[in-house]
PDB file of N, CA and C in Angstrom:
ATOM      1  N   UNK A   1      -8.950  53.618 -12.108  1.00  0.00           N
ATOM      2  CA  UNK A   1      -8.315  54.503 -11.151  1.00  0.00           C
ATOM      3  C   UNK A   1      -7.981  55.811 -11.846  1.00  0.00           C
ATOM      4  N   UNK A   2      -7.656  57.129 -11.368  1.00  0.00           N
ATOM      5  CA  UNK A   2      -7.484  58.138 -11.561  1.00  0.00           C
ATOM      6  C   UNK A   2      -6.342  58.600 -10.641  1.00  0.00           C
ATOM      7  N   UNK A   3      -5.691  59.552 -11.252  1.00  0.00           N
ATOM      8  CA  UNK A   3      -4.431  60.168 -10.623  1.00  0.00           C
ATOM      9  C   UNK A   3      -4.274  61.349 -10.075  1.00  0.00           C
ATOM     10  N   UNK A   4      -3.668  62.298  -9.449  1.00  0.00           N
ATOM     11  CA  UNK A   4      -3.990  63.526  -8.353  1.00  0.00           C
ATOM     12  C   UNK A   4      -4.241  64.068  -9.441  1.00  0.00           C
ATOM     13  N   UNK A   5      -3.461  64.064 -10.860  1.00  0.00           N
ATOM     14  CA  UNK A   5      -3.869  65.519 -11.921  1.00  0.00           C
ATOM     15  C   UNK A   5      -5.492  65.038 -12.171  1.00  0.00           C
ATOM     16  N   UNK A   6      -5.732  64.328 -12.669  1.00  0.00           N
ATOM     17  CA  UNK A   6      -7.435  63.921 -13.507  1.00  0.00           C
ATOM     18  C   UNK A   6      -8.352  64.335 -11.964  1.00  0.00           C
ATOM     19  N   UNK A   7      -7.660  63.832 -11.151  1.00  0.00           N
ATOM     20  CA  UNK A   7      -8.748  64.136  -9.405  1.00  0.00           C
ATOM     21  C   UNK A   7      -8.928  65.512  -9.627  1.00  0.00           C
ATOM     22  N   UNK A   8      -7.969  66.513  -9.623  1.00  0.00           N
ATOM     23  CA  UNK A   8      -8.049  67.763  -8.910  1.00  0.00           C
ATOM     24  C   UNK A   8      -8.667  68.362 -10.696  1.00  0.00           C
ATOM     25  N   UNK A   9      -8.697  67.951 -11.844  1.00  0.00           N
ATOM     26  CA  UNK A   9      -9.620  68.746 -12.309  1.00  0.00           C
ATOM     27  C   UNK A   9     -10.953  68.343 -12.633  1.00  0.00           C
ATOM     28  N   UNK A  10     -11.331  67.439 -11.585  1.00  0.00           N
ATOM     29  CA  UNK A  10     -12.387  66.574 -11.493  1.00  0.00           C
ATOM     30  C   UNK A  10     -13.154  67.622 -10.252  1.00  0.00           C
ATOM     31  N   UNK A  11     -12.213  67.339  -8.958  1.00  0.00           N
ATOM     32  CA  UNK A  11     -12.896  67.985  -7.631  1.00  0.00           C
ATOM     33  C   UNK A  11     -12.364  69.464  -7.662  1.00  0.00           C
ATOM     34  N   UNK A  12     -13.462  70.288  -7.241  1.00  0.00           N
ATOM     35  CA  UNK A  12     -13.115  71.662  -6.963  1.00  0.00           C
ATOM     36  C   UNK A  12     -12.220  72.262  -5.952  1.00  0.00           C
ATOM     37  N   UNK A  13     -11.289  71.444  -5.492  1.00  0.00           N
ATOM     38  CA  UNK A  13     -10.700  71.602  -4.594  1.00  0.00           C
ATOM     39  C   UNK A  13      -9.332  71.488  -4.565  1.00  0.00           C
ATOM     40  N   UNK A  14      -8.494  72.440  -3.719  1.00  0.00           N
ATOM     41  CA  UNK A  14      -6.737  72.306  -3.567  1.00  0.00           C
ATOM     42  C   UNK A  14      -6.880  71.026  -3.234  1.00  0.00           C
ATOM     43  N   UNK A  15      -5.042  70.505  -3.752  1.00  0.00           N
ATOM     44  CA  UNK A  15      -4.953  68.635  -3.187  1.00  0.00           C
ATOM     45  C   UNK A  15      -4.358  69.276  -1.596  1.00  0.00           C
ATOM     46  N   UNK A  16      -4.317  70.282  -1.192  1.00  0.00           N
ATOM     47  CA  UNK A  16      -3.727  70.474   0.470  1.00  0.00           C
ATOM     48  C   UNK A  16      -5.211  70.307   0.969  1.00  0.00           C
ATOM     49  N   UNK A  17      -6.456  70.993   0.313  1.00  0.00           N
ATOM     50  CA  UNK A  17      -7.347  70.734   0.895  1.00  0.00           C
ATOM     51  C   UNK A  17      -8.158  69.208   1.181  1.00  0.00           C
ATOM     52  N   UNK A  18      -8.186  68.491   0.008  1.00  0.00           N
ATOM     53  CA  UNK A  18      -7.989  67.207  -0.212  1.00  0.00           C
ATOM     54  C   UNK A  18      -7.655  66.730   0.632  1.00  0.00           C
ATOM     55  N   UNK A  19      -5.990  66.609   0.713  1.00  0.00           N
ATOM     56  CA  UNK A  19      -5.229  66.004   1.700  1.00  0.00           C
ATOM     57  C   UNK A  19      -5.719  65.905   3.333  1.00  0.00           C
ATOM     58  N   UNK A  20      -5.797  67.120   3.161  1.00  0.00           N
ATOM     59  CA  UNK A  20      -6.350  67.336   4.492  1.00  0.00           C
ATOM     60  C   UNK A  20      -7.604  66.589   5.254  1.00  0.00           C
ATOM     61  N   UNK A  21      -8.720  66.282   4.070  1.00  0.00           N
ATOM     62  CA  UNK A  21     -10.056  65.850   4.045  1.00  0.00           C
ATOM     63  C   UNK A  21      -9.350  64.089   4.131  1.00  0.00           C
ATOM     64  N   UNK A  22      -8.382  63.694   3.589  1.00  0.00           N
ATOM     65  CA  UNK A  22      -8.172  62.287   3.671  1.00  0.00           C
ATOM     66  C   UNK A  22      -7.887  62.475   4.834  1.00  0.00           C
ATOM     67  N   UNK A  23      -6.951  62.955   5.350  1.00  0.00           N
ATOM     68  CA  UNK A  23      -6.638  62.609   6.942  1.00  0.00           C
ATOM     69  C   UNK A  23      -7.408  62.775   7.951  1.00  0.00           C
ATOM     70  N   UNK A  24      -8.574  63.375   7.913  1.00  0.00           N
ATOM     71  CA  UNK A  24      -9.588  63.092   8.683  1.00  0.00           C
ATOM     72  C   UNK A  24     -10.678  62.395   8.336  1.00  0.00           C
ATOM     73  N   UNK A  25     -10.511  61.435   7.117  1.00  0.00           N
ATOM     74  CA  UNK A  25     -11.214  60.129   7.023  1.00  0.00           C
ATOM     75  C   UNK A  25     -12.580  61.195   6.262  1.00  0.00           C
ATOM     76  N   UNK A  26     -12.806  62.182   5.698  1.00  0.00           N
ATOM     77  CA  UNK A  26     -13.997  62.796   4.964  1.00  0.00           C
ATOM     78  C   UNK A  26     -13.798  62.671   2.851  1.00  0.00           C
ATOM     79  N   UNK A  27     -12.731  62.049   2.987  1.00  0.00           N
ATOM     80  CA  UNK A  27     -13.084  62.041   1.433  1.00  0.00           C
ATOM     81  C   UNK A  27     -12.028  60.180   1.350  1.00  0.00           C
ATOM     82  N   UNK A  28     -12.461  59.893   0.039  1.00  0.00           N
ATOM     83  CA  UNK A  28     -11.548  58.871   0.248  1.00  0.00           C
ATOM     84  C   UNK A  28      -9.811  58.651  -0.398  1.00  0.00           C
ATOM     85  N   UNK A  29      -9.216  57.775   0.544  1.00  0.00           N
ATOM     86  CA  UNK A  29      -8.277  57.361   0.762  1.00  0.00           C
ATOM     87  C   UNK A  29      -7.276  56.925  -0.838  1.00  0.00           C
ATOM     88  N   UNK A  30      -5.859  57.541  -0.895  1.00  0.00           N
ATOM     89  CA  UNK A  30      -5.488  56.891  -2.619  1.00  0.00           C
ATOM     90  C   UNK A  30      -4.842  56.022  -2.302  1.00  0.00           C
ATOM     91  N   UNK A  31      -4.589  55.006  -3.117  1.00  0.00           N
ATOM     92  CA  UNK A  31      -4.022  53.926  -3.228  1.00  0.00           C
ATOM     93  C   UNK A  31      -2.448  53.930  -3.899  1.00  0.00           C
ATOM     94  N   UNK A  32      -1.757  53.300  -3.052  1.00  0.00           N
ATOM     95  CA  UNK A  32      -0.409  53.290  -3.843  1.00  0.00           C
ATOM     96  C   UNK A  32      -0.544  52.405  -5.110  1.00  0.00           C
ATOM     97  N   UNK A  33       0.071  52.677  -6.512  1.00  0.00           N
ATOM     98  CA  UNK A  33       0.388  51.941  -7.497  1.00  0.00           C
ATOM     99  C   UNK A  33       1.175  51.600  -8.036  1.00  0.00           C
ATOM    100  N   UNK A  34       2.396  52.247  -7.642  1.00  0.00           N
ATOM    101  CA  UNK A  34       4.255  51.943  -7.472  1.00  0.00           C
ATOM    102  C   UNK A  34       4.371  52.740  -5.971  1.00  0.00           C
ATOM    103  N   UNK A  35       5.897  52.599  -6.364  1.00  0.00           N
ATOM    104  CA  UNK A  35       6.605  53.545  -4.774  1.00  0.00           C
ATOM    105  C   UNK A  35       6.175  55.145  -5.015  1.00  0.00           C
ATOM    106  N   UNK A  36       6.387  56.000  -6.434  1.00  0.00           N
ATOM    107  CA  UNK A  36       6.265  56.928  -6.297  1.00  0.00           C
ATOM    108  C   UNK A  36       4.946  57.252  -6.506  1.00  0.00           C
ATOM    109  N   UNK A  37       3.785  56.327  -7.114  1.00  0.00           N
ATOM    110  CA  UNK A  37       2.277  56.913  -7.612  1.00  0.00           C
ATOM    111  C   UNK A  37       1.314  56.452  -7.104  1.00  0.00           C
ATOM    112  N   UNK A  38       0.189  57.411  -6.487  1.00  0.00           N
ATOM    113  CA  UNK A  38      -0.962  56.819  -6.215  1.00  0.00           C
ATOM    114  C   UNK A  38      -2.048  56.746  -6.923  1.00  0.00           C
ATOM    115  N   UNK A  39      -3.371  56.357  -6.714  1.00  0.00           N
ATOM    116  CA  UNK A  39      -4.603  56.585  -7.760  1.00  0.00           C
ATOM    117  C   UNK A  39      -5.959  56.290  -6.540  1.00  0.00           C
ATOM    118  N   UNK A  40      -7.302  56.712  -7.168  1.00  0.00           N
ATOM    119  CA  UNK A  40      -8.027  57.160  -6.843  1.00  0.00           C
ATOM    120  C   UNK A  40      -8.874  56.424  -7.428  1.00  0.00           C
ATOM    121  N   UNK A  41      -9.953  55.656  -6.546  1.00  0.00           N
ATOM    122  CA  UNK A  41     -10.685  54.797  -7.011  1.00  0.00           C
ATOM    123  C   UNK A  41     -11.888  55.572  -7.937  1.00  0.00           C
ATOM    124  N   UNK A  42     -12.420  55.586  -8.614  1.00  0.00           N
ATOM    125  CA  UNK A  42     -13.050  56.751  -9.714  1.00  0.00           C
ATOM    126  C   UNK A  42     -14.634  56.549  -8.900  1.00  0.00           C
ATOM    127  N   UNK A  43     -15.168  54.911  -8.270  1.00  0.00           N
ATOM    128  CA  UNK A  43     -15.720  55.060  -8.067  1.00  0.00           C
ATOM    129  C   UNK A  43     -16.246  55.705  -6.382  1.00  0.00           C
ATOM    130  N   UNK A  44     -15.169  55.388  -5.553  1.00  0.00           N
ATOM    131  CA  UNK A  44     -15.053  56.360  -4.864  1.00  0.00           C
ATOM    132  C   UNK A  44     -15.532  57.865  -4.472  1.00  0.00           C
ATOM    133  N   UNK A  45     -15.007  58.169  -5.512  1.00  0.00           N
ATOM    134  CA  UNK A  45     -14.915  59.497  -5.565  1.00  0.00           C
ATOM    135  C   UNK A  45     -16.482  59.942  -5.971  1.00  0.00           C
ATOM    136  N   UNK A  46     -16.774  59.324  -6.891  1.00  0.00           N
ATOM    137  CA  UNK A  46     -18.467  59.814  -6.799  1.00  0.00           C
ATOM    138  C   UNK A  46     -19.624  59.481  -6.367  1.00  0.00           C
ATOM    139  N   UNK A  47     -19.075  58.400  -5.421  1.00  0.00           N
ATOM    140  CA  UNK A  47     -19.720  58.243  -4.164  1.00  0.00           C
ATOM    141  C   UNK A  47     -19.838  58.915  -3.091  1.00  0.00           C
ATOM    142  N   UNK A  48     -18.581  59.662  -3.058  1.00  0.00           N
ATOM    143  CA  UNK A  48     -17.974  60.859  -2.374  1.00  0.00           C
ATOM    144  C   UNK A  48     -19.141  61.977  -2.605  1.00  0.00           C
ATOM    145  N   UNK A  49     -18.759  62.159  -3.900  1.00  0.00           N
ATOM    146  CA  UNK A  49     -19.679  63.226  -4.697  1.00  0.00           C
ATOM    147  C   UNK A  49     -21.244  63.635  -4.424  1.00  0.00           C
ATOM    148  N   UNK A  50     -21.693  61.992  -4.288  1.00  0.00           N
ATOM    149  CA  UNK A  50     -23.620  61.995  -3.997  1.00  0.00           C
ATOM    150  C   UNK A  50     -23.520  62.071  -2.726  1.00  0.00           C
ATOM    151  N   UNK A  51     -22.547  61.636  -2.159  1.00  0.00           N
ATOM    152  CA  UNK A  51     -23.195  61.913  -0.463  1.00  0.00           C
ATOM    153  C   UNK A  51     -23.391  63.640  -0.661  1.00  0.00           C
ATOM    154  N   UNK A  52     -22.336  64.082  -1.065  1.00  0.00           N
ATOM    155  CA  UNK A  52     -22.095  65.344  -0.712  1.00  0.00           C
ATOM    156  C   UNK A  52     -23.551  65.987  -1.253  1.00  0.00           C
ATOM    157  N   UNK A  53     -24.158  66.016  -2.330  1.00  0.00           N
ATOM    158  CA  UNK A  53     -25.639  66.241  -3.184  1.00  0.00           C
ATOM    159  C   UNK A  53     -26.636  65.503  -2.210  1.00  0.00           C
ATOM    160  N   UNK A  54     -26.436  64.700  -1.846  1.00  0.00           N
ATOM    161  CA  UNK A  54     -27.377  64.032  -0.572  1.00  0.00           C
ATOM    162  C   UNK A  54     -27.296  64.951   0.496  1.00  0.00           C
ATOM    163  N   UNK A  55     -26.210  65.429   0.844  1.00  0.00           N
ATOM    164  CA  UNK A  55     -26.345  66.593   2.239  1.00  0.00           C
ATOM    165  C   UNK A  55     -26.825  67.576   2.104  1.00  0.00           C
ATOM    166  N   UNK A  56     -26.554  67.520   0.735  1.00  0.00           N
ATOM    167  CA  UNK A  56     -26.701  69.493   0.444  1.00  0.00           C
ATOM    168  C   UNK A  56     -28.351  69.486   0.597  1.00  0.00           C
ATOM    169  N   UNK A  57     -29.378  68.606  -0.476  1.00  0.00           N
ATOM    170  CA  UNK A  57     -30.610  68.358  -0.413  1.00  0.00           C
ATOM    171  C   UNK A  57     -30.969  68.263   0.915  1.00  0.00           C
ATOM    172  N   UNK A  58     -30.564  67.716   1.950  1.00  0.00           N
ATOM    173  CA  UNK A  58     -31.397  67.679   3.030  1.00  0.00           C
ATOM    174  C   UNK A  58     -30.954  68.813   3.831  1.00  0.00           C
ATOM    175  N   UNK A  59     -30.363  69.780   3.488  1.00  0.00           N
ATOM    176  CA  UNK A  59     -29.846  70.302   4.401  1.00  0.00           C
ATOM    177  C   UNK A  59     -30.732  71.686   4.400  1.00  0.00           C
ATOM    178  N   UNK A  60     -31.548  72.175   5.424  1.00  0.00           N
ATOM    179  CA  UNK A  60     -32.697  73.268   5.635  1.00  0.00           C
ATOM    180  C   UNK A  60     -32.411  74.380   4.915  1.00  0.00           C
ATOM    181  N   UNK A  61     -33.186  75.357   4.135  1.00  0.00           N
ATOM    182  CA  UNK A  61     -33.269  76.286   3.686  1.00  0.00           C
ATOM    183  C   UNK A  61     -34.035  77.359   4.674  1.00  0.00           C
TER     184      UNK A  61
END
């Protein structure tokens, strides 16, 4: 698992933007790991990642 700091200098992206992308179900979901911490399934996330390289490739020039 990975944590919002290791995520966000992982993904190019604000965690508001992030956030935002979880709540409409487009990136994935963190997991609580106490009351105050969540984490980020690592593999997830770059599953996340190839779709996104999968779209981009098919996507018309």
């Amino acid at each position: 698992m990975i944590s919002w700091r290791q995520l966000l200098r992982t993904i190019p992206l604000s965690r508001t933007t992030i956030e935002i992308k979880i709540k409409q179900g487009s990136f994935p979901r963190p997991y609580p790991l106490t009351t105050l911490k969540v984490g980020f399934f690592l593999d997830e996330i770059v599953e996340w990642q190839h779709q996104l390289v999968g779209r981009e490739a098919n996507r018309p020039r």
